[in-house]
Protein backbone atom coordinates (compact mmCIF):
# COMPACT_ATOMS: atom_id res chain seq x y z
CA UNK A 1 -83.58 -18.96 6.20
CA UNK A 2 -83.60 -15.67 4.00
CA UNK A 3 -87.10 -15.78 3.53
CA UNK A 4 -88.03 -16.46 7.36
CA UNK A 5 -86.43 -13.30 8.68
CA UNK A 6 -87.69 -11.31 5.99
CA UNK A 7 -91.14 -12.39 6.79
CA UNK A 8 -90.24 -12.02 10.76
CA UNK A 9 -88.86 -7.85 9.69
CA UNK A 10 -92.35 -7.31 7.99
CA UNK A 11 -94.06 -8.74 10.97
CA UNK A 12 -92.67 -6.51 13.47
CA UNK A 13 -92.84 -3.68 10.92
CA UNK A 14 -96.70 -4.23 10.65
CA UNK A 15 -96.85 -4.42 14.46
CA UNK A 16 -94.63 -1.25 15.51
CA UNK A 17 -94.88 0.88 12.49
CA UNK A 18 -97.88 2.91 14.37
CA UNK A 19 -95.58 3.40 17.60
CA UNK A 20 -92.35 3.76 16.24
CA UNK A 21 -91.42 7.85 14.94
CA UNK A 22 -90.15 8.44 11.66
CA UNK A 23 -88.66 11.68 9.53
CA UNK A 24 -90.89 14.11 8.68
CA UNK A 25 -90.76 16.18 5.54
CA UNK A 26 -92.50 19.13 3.61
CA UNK A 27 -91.96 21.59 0.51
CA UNK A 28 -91.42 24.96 2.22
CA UNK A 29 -90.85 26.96 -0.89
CA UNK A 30 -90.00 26.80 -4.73
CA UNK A 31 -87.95 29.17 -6.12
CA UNK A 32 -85.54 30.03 -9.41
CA UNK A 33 -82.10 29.43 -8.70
CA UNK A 34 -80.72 29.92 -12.38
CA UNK A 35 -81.39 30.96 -15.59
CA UNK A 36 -79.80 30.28 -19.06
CA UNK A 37 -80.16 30.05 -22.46
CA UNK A 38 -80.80 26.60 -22.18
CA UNK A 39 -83.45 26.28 -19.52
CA UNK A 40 -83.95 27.39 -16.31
CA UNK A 41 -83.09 25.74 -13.01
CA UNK A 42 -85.69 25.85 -9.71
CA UNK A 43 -84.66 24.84 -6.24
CA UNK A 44 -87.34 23.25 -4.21
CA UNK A 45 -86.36 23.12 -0.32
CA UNK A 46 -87.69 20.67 1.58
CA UNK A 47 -87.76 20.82 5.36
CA UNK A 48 -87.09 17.50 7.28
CA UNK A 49 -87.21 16.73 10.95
CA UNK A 50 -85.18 13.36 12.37
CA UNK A 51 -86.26 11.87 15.47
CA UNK A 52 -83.66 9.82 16.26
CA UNK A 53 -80.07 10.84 17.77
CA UNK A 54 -78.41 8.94 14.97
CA UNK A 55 -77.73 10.26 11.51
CA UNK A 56 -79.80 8.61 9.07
CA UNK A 57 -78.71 8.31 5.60
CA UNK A 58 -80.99 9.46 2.04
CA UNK A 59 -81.02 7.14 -0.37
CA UNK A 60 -82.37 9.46 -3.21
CA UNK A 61 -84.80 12.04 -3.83
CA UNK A 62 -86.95 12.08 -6.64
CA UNK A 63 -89.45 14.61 -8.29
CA UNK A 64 -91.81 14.91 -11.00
CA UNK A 65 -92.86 18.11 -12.03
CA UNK A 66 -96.12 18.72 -13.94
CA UNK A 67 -98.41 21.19 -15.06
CA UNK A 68 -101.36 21.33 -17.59
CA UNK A 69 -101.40 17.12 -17.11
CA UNK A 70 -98.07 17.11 -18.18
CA UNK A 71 -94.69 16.27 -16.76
CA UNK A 72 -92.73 19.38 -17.97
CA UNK A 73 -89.26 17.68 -15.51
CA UNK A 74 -88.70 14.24 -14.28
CA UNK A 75 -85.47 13.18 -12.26
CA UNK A 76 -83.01 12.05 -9.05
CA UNK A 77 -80.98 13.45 -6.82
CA UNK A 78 -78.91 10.27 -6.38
CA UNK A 79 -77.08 10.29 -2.43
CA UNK A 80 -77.68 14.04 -1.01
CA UNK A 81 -76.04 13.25 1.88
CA UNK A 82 -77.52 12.31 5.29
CA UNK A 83 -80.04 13.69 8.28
CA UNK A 84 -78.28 14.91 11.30
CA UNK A 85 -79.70 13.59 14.67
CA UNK A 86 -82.34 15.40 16.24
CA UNK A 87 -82.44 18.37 13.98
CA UNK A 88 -84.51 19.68 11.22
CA UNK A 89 -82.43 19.70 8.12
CA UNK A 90 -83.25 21.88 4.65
CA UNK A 91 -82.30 20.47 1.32
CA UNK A 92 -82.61 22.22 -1.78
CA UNK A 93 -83.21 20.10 -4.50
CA UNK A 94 -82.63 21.38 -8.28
CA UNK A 95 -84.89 20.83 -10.81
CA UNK A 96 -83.81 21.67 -14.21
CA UNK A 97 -86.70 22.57 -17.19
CA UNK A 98 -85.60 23.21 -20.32
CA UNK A 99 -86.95 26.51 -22.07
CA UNK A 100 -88.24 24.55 -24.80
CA UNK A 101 -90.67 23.16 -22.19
CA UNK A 102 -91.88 26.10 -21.06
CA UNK A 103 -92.61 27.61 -24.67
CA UNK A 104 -94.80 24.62 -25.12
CA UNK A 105 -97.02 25.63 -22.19
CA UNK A 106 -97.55 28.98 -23.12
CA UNK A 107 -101.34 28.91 -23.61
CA UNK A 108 -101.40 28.22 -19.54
CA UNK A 109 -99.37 31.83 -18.96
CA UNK A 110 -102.07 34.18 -19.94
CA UNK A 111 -101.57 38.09 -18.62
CA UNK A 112 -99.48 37.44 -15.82
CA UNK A 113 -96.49 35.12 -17.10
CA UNK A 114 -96.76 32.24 -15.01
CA UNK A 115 -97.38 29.29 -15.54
CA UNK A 116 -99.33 26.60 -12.67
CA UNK A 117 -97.70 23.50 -11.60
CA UNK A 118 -97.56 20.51 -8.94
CA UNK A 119 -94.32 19.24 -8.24
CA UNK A 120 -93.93 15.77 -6.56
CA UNK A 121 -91.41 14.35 -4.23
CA UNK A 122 -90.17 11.30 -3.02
CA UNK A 123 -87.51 11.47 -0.44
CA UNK A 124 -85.99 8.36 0.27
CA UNK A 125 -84.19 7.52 3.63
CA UNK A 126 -82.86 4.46 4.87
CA UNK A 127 -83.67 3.61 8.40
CA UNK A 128 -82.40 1.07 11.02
CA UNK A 129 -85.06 -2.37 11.02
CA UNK A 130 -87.21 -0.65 8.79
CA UNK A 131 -85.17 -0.35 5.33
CA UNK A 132 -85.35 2.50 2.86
CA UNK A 133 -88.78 3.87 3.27
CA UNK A 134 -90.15 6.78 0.95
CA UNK A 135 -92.26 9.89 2.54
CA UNK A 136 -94.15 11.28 -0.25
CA UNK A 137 -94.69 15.27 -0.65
CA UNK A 138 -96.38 17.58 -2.71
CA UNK A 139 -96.54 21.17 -3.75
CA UNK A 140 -98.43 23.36 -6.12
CA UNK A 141 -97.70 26.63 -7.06
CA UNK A 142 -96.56 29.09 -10.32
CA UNK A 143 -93.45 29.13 -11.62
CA UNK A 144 -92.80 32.37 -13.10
CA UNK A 145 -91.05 32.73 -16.39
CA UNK A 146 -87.85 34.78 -16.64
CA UNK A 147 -88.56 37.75 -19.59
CA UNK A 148 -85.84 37.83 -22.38
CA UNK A 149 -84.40 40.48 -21.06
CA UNK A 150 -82.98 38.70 -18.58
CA UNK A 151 -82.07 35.60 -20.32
CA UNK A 152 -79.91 37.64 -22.64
C-alpha cells in the first residue's frame, strides 16, 4: 500500500512540479565573522524568499568550500530554524577553516593576500506534498586572510 502512494506522490510531483512555486535562494555576500588562533570563521548569508503563507521548516544546510580543486571546509548546519510566510528571510551560515588550511594554500595568495574560492550550498527545506527538497547555490569569490597582527 506503501509503495502505491509513494508512486501516486511522485506522479503528481512530476505533473505539478512546473506549476507549483517553491523557495528561492541565493548567496548575497561572504564575509569574516571571527578570527582566532585556531582558524578563522566566515559567515555566508543567504537570501531566501517563501511563497507560501505557511512557515516552512529547513531541514539542514550544507556547504562545501573549495579553492585551488580543493575542499579547504566541509559541513552542516543541522535545524536553523524555519522560513516565515511570505517573506524573504537572511541566514547566515558559519563556516569555520582552520588556519592550518589556509597556510597550505599560500602559493594561490600572491601580492594581494587573498586567496580564490567557490563555496557550495545546499539548503534543505521540507515542504508540504513535496518532501524535503534541496535548492542548490553557488558563490565564488576571495577570502581575504587576516595579517598576524590581528590574530595576535
Amino acid at each position: 500500500m506503501f509503495q502505491l502512494l509513494d508512486r501516486a506522490r511522485k506522479f503528481l510531483l512530476e505533473k505539478m512540479g512546473n506549476i507549483i512555486k517553491k523557495p528561492e535562494a541565493k548567496v548575497v555576500d561572504v564575509d569574516i565573522k571571527d578570527l582566532s588562533r585556531d582558524g578563522a570563521t566566515y559567515i555566508a548569508k543567504v537570501s531566501v524568499s517563501n511563497p507560501y503563507i505557511t512557515p516552512i521548516p529547513i531541514g539542514e544546510i550544507s556547504y562545501t568550500l573549495k579553492s585551488a580543486d580543493r575542499v579547504v571546509a566541509s559541513g552542516k548546519m543541522e535545524d536553523p530554524g524555519s522560513l516565515p510566510g511570505n517573506e524573504k528571510t537572511v541566514l547566515e551560515v558559519p563556516v569555520k577553516v582552520a588556519h592550518s588550511i589556509l597556510v597550505s594554500l599560500v602559493k594561490d595568495i600572491g601580492a594581494d593576500w587573498d586567496i580564490d574560492y567557490q563555496l557550495d550550498l545546499g539548503l534543505t527545506v521540507d515542504l508540504p506534498l513535496f518532501g524535503d527538497i534541496t535548492i542548490p547555490l553557488s558563490w565564488e569569490g576571495e577570502i581575504k586572510l587576516p595579517s598576524l597582527s590581528s590574530i595576535f
